[in-house]
Protein backbone atom coordinates (compact mmCIF):
# COMPACT_ATOMS: atom_id res chain seq x y z
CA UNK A 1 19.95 -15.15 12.57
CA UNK A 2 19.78 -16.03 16.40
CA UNK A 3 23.73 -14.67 16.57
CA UNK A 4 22.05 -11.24 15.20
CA UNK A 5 18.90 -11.39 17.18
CA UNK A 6 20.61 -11.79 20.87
CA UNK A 7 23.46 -9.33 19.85
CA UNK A 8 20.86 -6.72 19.18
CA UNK A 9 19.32 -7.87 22.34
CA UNK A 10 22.25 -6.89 24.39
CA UNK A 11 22.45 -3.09 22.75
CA UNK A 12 19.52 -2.85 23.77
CA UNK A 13 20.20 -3.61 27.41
CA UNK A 14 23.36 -1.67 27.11
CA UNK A 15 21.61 1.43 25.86
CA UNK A 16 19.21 1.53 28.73
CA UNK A 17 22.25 0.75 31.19
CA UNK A 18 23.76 3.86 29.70
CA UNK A 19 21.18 5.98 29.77
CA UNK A 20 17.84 4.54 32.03
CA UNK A 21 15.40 7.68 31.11
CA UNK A 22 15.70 6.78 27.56
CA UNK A 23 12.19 6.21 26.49
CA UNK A 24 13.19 5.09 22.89
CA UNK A 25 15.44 2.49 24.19
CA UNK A 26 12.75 0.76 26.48
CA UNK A 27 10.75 0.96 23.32
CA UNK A 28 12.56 -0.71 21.25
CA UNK A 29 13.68 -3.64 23.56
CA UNK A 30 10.21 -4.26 24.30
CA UNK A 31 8.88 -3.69 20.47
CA UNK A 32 11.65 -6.24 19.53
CA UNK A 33 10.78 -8.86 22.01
CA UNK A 34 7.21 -8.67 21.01
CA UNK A 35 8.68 -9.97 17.73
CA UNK A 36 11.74 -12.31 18.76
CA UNK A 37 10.66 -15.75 17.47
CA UNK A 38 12.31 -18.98 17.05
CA UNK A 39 11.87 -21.87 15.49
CA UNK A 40 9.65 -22.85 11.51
CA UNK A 41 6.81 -21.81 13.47
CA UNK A 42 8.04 -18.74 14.56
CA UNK A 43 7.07 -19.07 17.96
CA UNK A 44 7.36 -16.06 20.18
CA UNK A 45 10.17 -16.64 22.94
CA UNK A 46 8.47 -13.91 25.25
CA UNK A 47 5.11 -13.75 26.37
CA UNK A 48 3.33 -10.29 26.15
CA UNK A 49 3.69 -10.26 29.86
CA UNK A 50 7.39 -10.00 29.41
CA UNK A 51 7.56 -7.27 27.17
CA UNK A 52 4.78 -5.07 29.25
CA UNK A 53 7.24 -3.44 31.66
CA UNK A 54 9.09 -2.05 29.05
CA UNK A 55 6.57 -0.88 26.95
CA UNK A 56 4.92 0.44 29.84
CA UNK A 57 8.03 2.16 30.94
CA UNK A 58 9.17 3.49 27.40
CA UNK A 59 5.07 5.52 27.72
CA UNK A 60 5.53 6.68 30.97
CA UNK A 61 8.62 8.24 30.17
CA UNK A 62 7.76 9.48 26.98
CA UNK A 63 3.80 10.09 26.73
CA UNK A 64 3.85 11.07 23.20
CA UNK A 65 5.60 7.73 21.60
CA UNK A 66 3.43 6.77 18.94
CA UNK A 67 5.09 3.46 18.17
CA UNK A 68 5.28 3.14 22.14
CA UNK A 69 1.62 3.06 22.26
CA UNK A 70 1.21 0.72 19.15
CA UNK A 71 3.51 -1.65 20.33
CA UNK A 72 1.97 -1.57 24.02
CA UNK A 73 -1.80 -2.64 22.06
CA UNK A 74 -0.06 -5.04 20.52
CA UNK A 75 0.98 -6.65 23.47
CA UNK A 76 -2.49 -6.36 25.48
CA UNK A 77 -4.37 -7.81 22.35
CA UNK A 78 -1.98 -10.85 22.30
CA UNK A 79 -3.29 -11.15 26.11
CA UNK A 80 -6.63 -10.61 25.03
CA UNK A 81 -7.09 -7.17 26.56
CA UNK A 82 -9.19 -5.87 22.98
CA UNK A 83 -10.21 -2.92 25.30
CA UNK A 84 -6.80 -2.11 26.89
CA UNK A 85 -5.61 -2.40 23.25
CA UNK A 86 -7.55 -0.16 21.20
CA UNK A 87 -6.92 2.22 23.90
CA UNK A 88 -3.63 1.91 22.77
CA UNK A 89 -4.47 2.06 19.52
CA UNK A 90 -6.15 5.34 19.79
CA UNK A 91 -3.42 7.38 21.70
CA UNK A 92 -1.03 5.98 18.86
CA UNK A 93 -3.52 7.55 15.81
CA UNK A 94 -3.85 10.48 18.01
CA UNK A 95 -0.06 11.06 18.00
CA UNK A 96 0.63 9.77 14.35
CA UNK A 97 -2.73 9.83 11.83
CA UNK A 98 -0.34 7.95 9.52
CA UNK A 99 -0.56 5.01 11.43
CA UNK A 100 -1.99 2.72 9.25
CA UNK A 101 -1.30 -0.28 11.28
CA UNK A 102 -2.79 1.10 14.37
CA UNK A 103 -5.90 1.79 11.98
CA UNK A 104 -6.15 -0.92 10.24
CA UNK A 105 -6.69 -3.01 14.26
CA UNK A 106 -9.18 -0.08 14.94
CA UNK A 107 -11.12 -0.54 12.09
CA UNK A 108 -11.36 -4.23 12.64
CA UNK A 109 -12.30 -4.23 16.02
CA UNK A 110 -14.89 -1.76 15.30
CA UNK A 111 -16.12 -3.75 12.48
CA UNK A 112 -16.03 -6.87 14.57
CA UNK A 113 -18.06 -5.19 17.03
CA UNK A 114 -20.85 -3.39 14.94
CA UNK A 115 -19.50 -0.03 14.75
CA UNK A 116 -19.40 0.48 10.66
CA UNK A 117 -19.15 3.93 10.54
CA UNK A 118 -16.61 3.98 12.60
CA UNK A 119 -14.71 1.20 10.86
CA UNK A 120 -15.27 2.63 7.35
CA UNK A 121 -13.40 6.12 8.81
CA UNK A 122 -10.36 4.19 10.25
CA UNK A 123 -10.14 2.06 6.72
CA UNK A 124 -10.15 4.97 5.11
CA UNK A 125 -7.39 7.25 7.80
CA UNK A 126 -5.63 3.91 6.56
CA UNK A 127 -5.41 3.68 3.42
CA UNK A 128 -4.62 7.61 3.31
CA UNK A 129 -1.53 6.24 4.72
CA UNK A 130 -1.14 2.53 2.94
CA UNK A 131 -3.01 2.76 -0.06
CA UNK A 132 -2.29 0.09 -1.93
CA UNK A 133 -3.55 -2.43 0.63
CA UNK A 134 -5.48 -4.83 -0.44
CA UNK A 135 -6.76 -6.06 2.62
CA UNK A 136 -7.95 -2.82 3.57
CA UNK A 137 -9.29 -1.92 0.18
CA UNK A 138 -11.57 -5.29 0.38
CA UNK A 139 -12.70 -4.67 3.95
CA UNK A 140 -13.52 -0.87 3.14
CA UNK A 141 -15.61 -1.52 0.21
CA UNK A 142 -17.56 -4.00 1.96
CA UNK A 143 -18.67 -2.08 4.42
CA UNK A 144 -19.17 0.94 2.27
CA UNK A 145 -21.64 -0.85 0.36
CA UNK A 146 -22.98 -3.24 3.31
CA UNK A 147 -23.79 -0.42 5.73
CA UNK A 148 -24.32 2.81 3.28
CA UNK A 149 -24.08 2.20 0.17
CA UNK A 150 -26.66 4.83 -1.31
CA UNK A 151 -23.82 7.69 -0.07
CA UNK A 152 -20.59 5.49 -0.28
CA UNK A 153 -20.85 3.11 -3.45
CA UNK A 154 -18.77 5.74 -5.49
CA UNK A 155 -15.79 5.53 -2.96
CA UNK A 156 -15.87 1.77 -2.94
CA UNK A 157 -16.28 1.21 -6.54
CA UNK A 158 -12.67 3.77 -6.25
CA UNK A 159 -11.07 1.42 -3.82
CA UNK A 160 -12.24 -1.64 -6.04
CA UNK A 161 -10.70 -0.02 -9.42
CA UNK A 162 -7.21 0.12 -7.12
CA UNK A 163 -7.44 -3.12 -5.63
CA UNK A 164 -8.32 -5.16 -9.00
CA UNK A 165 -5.26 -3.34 -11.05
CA UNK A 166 -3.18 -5.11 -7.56
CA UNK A 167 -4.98 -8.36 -7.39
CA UNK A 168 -7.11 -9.39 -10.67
CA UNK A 169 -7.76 -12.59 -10.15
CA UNK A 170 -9.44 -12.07 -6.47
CA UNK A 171 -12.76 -13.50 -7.12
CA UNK A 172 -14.63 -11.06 -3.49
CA UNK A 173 -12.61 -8.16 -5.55
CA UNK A 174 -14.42 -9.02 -8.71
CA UNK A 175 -17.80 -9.71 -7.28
CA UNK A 176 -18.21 -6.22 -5.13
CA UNK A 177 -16.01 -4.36 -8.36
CA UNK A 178 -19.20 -6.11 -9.98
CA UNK A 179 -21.58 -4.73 -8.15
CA UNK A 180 -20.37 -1.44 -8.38
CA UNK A 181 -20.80 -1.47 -11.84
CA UNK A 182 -23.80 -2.62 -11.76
CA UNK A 183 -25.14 0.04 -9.44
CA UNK A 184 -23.59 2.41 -11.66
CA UNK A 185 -25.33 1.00 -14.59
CA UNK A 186 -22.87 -0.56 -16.48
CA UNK A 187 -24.30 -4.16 -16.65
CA UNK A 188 -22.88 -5.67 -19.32
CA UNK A 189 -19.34 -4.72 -17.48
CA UNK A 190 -21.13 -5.90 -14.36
CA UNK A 191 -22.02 -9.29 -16.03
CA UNK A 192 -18.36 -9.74 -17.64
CA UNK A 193 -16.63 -9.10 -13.84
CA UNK A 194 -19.29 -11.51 -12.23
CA UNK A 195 -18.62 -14.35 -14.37
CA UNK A 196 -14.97 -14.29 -13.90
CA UNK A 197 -15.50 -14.15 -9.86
CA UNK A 198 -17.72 -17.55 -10.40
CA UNK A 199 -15.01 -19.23 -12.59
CA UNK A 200 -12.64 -18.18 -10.00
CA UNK A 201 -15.05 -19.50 -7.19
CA UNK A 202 -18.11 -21.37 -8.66
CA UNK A 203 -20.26 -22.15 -5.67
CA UNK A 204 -20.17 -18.34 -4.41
CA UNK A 205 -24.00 -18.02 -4.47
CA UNK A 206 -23.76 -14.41 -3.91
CA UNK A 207 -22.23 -13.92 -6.92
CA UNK A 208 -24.71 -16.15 -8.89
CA UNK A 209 -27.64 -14.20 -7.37
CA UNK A 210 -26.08 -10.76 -8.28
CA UNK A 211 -25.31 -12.57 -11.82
CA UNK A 212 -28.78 -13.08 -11.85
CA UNK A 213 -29.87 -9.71 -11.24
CA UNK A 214 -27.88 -8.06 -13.68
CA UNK A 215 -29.09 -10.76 -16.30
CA UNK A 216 -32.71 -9.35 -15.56
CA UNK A 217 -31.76 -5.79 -16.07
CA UNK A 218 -30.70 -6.46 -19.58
CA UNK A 219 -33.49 -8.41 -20.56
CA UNK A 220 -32.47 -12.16 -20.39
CA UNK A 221 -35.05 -13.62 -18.52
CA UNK A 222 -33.77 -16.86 -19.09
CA UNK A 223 -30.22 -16.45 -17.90
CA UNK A 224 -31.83 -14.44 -14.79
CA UNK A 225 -33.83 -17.72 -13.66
CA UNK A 226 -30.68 -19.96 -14.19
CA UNK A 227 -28.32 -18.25 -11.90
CA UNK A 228 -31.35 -17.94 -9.33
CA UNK A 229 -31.75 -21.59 -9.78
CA UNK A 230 -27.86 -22.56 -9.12
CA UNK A 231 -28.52 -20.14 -6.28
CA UNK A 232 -31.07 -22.07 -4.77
CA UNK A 233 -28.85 -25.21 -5.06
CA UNK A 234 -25.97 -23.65 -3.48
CA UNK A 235 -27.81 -21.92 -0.63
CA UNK A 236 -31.22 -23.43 -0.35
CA UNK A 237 -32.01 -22.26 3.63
CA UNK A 238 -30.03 -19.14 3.35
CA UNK A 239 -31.24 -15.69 2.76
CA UNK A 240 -29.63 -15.84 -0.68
CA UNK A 241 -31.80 -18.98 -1.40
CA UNK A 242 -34.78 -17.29 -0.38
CA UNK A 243 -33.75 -13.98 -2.44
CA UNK A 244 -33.73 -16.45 -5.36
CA UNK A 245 -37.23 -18.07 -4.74
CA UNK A 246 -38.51 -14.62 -4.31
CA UNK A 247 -37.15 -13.33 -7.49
CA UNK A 248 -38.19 -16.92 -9.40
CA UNK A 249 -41.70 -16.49 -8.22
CA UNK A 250 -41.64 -13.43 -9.36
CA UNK A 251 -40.06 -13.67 -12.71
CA UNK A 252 -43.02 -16.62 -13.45
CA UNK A 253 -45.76 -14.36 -12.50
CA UNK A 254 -46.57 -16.92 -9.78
CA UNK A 255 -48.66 -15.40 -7.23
């Protein structure tokens, strides 16, 4: 409660009275007002610039203070400093590889900013550390299978198999689990996890298209030219619709 909040507050304050070199004190003043909120919208009652000098301080004194460092990116990316962040970011994985949070912001940013590779290594120094989240699993099996899938499918079709047993009714979880399947030639398993993604999420045309595809590797023509139909309803200027023409004209012999 606020009593708490502004009682812990003044320890703080006290502690660093007490003792002014204490790099863990300045840390944790500054990592709790980066957090102190008030009100049902949790508003933050200090502004990143406000909890800088501590943060700042807590790293001078004490270079190697992982959650220093974190807290410190935190801070710049709230002022929109991405750069001055993952800095931040860095020095705090560099100090602590079990810094999944610090990861997790490094992978997006690097994702965000078309660096895969480099995003698919800090999902994964993540989820060495968290591995049971979800988020993470998602994001790193995306990009496993979006930017090297021939090496990678096998690790993402892993982090799939954990993050369906978590959340099994996740219909981006089902789809890419799916997929995996499918690469790994188990289509009628790839078929069954595809059609519960589109009764999850019916106008996903991505997952009607791969639908499709694994209805022509068994065989049913039919079925195959149905989903690439819906397909082309769903998404009829993007590159799925124009995957689905393709394999319609295709699948009539049309030249």
């Amino acid at each position: 409660d606020r009593d708490g909040q502004l009682k812990a507050l003044r320890f703080y304050e006290q502690a660093i009275e007490l003792d002014p070199q204490n790099a863990e004190a300045y840390y944790r003043r500054g990592a709790f007002m980066s957090n102190y909120t008030f009100g049902s919208e949790k508003v933050l009652l200090y502004s990143p610039e406000d909890v800088m000098a501590d943060l700042q301080r807590a790293v001078q004194l004490e270079p190697n203070l992982s959650g220093a460092h974190y807290a410190l990116g935190v801070a710049y990316d709230r002022m929109g400093k991405v750069d001055e962040a993952m800095v931040e970011f860095q020095k705090a994985v560099e100090l602590d590889a079990s810094d999944a949070r610090s990861q997790l912001y490094l992978a997006e940013k690097y994702a965000n900013s078309g660096q895969p590779q480099r995003a698919i290594s800090a999902f994964a120094a993540a989820l060495k550390a968290d591995p049971e989240n979800v988020e993470a699993l998602k994001d790193y099996a995306f990009l496993c299978l979006a930017h090297d899938e021939e090496r990678r499918w096998r690790e993402a079709k892993r982090a799939l198999e954990t993050a369906i047993q978590i959340r099994p009714n996740d219909p981006e979880i089902l789809m890419n689990y799916g997929y995996t399947l499918f690469l790994d030639r188990e289509n009628d398993e790839a078929i069954a996890h595809y059609l519960r993604s589109i009764q999850l999420k019916p106008d996903w045309a991505l997952s009607h298209y791969n639908l499709g595809v694994a209805y022509e590797a068994i065989g049913e023509k039919e079925l195959a030219l149905a989903e690439y139909q819906k397909v082309m309803q769903l998404d009829p200027r993007g590159s799925q619709g124009e995957k689905a023409t393709e394999r319609i004209r295709i699948l009539k012999g049309e030249k």
